[in-house]
N, C-alpha and C. Protein backbone atom coordinates (compact mmCIF):
# COMPACT_ATOMS: atom_id res chain seq x y z
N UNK A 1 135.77 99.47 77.43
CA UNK A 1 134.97 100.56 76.93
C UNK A 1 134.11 100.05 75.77
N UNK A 2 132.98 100.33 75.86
CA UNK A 2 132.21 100.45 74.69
C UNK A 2 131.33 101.61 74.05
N UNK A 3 130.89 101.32 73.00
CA UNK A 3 129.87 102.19 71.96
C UNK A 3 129.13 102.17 71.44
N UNK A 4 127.81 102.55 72.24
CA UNK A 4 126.49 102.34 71.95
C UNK A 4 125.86 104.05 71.74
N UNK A 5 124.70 103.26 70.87
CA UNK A 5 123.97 104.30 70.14
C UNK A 5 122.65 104.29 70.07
N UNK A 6 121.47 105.53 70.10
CA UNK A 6 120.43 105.64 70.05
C UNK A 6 120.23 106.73 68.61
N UNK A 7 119.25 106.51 67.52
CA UNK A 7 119.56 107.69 66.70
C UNK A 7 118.19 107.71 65.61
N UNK A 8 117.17 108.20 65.17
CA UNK A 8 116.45 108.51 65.14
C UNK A 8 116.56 108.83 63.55
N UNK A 9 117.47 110.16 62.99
CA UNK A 9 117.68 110.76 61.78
C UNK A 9 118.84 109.96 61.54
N UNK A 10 120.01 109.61 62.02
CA UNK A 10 121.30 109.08 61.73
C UNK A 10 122.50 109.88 61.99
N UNK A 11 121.97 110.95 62.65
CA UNK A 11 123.70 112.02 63.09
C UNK A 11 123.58 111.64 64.16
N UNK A 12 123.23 110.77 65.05
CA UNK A 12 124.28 110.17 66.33
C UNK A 12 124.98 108.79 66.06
N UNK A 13 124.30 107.90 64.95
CA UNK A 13 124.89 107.05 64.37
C UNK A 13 126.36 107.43 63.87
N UNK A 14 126.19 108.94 62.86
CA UNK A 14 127.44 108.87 62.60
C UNK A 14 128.54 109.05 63.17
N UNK A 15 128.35 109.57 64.38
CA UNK A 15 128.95 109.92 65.71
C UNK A 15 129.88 108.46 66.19
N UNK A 16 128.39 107.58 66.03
CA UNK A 16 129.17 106.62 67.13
C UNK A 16 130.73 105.79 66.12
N UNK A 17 130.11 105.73 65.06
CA UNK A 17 130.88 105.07 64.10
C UNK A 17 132.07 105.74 63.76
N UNK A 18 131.67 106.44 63.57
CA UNK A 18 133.14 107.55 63.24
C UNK A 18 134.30 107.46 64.63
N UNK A 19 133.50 107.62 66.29
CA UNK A 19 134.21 107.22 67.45
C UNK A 19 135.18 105.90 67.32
N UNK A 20 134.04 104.56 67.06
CA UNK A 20 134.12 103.12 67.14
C UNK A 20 135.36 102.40 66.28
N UNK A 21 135.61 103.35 64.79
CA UNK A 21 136.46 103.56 63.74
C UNK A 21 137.83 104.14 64.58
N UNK A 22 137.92 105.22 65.02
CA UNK A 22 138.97 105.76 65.65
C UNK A 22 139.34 105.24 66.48
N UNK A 23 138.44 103.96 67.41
CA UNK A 23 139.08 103.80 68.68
C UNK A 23 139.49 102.27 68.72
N UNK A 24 138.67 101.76 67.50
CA UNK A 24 138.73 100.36 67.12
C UNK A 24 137.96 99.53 68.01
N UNK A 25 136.71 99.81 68.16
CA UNK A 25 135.51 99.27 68.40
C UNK A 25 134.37 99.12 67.48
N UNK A 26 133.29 98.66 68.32
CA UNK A 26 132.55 97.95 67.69
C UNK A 26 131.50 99.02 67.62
N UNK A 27 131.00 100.05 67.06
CA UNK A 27 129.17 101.11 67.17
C UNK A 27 128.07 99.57 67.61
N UNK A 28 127.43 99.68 68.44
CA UNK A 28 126.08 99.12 68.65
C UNK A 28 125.11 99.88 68.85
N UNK A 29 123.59 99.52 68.39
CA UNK A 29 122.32 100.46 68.44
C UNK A 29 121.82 99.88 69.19
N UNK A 30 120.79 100.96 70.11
CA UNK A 30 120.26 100.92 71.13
C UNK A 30 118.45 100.61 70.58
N UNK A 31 117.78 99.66 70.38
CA UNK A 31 116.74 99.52 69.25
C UNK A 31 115.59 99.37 70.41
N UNK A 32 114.66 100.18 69.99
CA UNK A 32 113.78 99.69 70.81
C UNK A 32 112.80 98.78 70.41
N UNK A 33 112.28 97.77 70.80
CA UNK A 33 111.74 96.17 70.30
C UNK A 33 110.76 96.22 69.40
N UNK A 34 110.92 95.87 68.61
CA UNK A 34 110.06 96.30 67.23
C UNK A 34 109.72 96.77 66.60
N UNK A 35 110.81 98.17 67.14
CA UNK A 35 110.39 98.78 65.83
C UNK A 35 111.44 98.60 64.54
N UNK A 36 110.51 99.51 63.29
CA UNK A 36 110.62 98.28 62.22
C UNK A 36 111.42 99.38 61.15
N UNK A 37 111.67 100.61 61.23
CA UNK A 37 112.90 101.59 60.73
C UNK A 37 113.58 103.09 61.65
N UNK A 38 114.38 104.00 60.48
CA UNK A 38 114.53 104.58 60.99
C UNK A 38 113.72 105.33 61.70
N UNK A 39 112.59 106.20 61.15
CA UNK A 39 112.04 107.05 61.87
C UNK A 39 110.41 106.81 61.95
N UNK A 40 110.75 105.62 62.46
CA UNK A 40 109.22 104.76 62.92
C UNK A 40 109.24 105.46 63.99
N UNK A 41 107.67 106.14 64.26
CA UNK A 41 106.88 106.44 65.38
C UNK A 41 107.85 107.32 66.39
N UNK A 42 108.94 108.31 65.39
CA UNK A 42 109.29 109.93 65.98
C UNK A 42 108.69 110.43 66.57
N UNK A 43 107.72 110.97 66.16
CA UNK A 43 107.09 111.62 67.19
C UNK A 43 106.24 111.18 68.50
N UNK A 44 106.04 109.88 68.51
CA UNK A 44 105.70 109.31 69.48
C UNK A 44 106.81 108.69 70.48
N UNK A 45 107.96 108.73 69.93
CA UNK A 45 109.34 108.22 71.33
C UNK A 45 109.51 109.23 71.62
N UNK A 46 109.33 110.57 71.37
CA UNK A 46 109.85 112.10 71.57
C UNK A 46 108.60 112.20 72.74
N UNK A 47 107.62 112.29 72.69
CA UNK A 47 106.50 112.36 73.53
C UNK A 47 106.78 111.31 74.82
N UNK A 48 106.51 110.32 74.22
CA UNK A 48 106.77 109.16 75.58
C UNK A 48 107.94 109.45 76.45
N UNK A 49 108.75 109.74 75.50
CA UNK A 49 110.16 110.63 76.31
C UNK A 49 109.72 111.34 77.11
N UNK A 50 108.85 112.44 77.04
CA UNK A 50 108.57 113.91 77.76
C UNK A 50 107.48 113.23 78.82
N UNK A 51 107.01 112.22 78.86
CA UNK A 51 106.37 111.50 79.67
C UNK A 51 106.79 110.00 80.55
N UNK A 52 107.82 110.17 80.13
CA UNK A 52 108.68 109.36 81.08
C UNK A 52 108.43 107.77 81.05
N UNK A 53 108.02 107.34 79.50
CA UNK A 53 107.92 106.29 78.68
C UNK A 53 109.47 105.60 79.03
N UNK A 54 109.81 104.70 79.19
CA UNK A 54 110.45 103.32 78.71
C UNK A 54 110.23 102.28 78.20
N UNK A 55 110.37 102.09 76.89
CA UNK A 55 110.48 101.28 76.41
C UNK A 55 111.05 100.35 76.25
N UNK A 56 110.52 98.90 76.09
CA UNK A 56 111.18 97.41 76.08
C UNK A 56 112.45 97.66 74.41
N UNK A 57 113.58 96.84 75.43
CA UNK A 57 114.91 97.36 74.10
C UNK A 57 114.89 95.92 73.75
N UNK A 58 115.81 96.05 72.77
CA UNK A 58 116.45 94.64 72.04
C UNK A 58 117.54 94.14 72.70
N UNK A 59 118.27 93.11 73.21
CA UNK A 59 118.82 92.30 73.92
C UNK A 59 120.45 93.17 73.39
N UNK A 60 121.06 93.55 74.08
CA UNK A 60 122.07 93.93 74.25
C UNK A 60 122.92 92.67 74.69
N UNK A 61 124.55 92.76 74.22
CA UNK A 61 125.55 91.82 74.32
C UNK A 61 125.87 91.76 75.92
N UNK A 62 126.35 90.38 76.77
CA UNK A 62 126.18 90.53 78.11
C UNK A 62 127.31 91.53 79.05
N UNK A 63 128.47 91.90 77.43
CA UNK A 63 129.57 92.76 77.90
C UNK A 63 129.19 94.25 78.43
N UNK A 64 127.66 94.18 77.89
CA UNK A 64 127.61 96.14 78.50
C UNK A 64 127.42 96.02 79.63
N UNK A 65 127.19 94.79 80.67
CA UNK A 65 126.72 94.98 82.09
C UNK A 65 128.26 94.95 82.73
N UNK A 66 129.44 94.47 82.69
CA UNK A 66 130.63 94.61 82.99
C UNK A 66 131.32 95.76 82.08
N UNK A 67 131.16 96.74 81.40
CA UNK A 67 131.84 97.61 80.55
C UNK A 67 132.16 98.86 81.74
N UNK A 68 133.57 98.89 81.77
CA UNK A 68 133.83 100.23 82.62
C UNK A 68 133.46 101.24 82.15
N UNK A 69 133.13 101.52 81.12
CA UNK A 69 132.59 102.80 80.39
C UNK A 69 132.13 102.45 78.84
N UNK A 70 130.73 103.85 78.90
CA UNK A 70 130.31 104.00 77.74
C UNK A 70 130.63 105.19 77.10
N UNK A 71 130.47 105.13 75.87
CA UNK A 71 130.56 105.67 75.11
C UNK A 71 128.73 105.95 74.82
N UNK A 72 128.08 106.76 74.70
CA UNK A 72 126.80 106.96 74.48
C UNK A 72 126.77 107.86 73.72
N UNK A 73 126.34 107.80 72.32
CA UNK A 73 126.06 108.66 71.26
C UNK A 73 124.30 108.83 71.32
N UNK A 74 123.70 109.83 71.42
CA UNK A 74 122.47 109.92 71.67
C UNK A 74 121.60 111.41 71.13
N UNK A 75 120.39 111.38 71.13
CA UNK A 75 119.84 112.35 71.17
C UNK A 75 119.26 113.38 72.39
N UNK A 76 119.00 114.41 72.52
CA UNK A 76 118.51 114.75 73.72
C UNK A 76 116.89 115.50 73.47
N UNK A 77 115.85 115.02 74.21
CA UNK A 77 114.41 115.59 73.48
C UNK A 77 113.90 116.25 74.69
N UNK A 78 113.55 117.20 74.63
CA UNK A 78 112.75 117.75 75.78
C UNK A 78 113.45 117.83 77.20
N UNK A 79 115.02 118.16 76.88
CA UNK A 79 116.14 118.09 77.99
C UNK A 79 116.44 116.90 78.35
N UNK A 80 115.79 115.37 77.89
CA UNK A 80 115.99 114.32 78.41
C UNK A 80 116.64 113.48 77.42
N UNK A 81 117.27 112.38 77.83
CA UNK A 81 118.00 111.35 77.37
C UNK A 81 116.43 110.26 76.56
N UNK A 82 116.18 110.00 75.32
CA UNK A 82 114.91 109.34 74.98
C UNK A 82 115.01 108.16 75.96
N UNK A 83 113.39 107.80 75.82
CA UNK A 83 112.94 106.42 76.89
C UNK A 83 114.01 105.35 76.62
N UNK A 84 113.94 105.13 75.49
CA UNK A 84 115.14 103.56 75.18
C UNK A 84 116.57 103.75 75.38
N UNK A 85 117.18 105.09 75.64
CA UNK A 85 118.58 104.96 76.52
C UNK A 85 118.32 104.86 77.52
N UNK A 86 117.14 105.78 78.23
CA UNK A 86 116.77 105.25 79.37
C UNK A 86 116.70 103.92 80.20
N UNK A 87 116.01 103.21 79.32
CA UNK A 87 115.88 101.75 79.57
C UNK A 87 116.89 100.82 79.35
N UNK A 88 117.84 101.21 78.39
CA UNK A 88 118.65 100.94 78.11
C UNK A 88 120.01 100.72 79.72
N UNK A 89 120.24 101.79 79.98
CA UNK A 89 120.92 102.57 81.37
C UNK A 89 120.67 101.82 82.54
N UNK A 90 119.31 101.74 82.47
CA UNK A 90 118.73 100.94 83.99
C UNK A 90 118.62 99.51 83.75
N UNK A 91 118.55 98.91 82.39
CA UNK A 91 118.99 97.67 82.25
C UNK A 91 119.95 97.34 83.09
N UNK A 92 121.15 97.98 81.58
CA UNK A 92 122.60 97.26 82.04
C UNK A 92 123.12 97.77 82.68
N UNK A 93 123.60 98.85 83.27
CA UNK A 93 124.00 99.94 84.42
C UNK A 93 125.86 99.96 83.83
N UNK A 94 125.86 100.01 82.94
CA UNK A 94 127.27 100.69 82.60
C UNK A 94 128.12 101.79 83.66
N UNK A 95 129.26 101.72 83.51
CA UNK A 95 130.38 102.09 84.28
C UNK A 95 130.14 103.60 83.78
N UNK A 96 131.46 104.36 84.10
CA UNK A 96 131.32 105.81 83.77
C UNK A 96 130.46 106.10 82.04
N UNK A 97 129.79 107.18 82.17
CA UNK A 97 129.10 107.31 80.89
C UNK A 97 129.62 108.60 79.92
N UNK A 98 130.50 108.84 79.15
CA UNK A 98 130.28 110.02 77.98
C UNK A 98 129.14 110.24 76.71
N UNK A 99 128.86 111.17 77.42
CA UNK A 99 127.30 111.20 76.67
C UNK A 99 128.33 112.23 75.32
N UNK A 100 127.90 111.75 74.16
CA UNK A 100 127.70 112.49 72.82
C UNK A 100 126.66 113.23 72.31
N UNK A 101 126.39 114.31 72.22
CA UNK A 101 125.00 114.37 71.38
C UNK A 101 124.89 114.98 70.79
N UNK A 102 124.00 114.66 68.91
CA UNK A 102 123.83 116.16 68.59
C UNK A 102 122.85 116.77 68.14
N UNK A 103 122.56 117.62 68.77
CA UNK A 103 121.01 118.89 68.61
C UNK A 103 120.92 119.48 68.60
N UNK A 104 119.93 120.48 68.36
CA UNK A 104 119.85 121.68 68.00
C UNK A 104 119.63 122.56 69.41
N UNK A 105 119.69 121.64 70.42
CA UNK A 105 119.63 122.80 71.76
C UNK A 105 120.44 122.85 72.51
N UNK A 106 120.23 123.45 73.53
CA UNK A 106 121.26 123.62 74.29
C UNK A 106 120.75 123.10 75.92
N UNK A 107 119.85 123.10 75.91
CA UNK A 107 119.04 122.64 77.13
C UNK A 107 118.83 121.54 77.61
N UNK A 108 120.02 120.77 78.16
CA UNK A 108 119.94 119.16 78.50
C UNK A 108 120.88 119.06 79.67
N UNK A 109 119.95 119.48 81.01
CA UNK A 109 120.60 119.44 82.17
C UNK A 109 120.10 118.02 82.31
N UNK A 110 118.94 117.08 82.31
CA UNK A 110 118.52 116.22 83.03
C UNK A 110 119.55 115.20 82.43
N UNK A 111 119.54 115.01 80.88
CA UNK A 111 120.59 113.99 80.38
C UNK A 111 122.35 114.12 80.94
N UNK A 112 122.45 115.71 81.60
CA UNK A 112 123.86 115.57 81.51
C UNK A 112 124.34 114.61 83.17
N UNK A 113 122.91 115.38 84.14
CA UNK A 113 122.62 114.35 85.44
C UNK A 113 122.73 112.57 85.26
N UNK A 114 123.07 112.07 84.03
CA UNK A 114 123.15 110.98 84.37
C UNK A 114 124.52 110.46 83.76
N UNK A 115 125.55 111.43 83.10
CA UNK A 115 126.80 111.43 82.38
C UNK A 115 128.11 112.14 83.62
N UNK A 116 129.39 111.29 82.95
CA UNK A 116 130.14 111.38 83.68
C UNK A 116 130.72 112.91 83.06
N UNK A 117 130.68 112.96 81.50
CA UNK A 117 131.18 113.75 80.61
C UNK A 117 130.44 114.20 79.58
N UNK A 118 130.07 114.97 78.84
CA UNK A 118 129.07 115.64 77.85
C UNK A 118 129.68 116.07 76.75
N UNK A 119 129.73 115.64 75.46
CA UNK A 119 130.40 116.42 74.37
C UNK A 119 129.01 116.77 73.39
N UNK A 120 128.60 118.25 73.16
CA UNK A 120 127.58 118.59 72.69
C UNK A 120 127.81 119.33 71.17
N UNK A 121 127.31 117.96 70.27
CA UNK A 121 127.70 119.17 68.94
C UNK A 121 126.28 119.73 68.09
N UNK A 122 126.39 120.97 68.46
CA UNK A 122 125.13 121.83 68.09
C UNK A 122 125.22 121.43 66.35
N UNK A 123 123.84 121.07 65.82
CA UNK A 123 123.20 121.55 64.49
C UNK A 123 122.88 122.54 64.17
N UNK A 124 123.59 123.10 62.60
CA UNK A 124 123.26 124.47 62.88
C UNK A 124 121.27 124.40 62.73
N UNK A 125 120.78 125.80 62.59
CA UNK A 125 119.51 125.71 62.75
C UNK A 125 118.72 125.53 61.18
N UNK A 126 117.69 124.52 61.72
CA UNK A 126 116.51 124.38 59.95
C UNK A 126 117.52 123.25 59.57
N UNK A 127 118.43 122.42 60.45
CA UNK A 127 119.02 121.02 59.76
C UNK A 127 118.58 119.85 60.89
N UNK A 128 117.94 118.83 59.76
CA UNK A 128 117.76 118.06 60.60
C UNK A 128 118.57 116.82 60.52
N UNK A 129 119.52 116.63 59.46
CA UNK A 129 119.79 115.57 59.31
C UNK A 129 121.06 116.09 59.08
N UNK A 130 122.37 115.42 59.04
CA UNK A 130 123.84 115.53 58.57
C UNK A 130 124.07 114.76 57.48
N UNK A 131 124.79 114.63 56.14
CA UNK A 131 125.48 114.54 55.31
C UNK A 131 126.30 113.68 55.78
N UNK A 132 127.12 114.21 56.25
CA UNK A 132 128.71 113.83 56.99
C UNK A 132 129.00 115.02 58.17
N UNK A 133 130.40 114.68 58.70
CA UNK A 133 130.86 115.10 60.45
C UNK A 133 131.52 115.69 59.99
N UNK A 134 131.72 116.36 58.61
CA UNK A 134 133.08 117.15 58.51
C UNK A 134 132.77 118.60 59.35
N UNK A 135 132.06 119.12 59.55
CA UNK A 135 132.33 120.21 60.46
C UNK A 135 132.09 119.90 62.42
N UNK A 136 132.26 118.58 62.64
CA UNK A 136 132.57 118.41 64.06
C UNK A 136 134.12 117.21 64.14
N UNK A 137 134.45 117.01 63.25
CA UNK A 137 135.85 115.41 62.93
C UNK A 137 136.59 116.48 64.20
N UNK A 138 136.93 117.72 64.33
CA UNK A 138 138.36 117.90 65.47
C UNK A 138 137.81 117.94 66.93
N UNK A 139 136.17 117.85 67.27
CA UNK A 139 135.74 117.79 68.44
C UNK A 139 135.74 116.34 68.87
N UNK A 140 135.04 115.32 67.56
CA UNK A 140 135.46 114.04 68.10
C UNK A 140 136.57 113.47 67.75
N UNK A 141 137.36 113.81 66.89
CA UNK A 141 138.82 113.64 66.65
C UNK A 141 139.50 113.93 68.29
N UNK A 142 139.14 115.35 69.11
CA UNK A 142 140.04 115.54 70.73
C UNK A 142 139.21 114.29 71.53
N UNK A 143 137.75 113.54 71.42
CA UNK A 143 136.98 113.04 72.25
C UNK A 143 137.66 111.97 72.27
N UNK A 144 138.02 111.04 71.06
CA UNK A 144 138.90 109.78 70.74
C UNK A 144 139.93 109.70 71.00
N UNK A 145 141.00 110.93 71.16
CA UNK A 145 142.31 110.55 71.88
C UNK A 145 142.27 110.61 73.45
N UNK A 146 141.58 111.82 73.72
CA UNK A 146 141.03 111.73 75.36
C UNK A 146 140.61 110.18 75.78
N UNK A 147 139.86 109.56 75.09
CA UNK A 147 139.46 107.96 75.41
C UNK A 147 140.62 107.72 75.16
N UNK A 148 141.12 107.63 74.06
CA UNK A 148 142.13 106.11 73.64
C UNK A 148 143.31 106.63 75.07
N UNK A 149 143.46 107.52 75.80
CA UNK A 149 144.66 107.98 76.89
C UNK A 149 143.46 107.48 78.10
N UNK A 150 142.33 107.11 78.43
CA UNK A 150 142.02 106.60 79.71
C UNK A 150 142.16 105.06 79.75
């Protein structure tokens, strides 16, 4: 199993880490190639997203192409999984997928079409960024023992 991450503001980062911590793995980011911070050219991966953009990623370790499962901490934009998990996915083609995500909607049938499992932790509304996980630790606190028992 592994734990990879796509994250934009940093609340799927903290997701993955907080998982990776509990399960005693490693969080890896899902980067798309050059870009150069956090919220370089937002609004343009959100768009390319809704247009069915993939973007060239950064070289991933050769273990995600044999990994029976991911762990995918992610965002969801416009019902979709962004271009660079995308690309990410059809790269390496990982084993069963648990998608993580957290947003402010509720509307992500196309991302859940490509997950084995979905754990969705809503933001409340007018937040864009998280602090800390203290008001989701017992959703991924049940997500981490559910893993650590497969």
């Amino acid at each position: 199993m592994i734990i990879r991450y796509y994250s934009r503001t940093g609340n799927n980062r903290l997701a993955a880490e907080y998982l990776a911590e509990r399960l005693g793995l490693e969080a890896r980011e899902i980067t798309e190639a050059g870009r150069t911070g956090e919220r370089d050219g937002l609004m343009g991966a959100i768009f390319g997203t809704m247009f069915g953009r993939r973007p060239p990623i950064e070289d991933m370790p050769d273990e995600d192409r044999d990994a029976d499962a991911l762990v995918l901490c992610a965002p969801v934009w416009a019902t979709q999984l962004p271009g660079a998990v995308k690309s990410y996915l059809e790269e390496y083609s990982p084993g069963h997928v648990k998608l993580v995500t957290i947003n402010q909607g509720n509307r992500n049938k196309k991302a859940r079409a490509r997950a084995d499992e979905v754990l969705q932790l809503k933001l409340p509304k007018g937040t864009a960024r998280l602090s800390d996980l203290s008001s989701y630790r017992a959703e991924l606190d049940e997500l981490a023992e559910r893993l650590n028992g497969s």
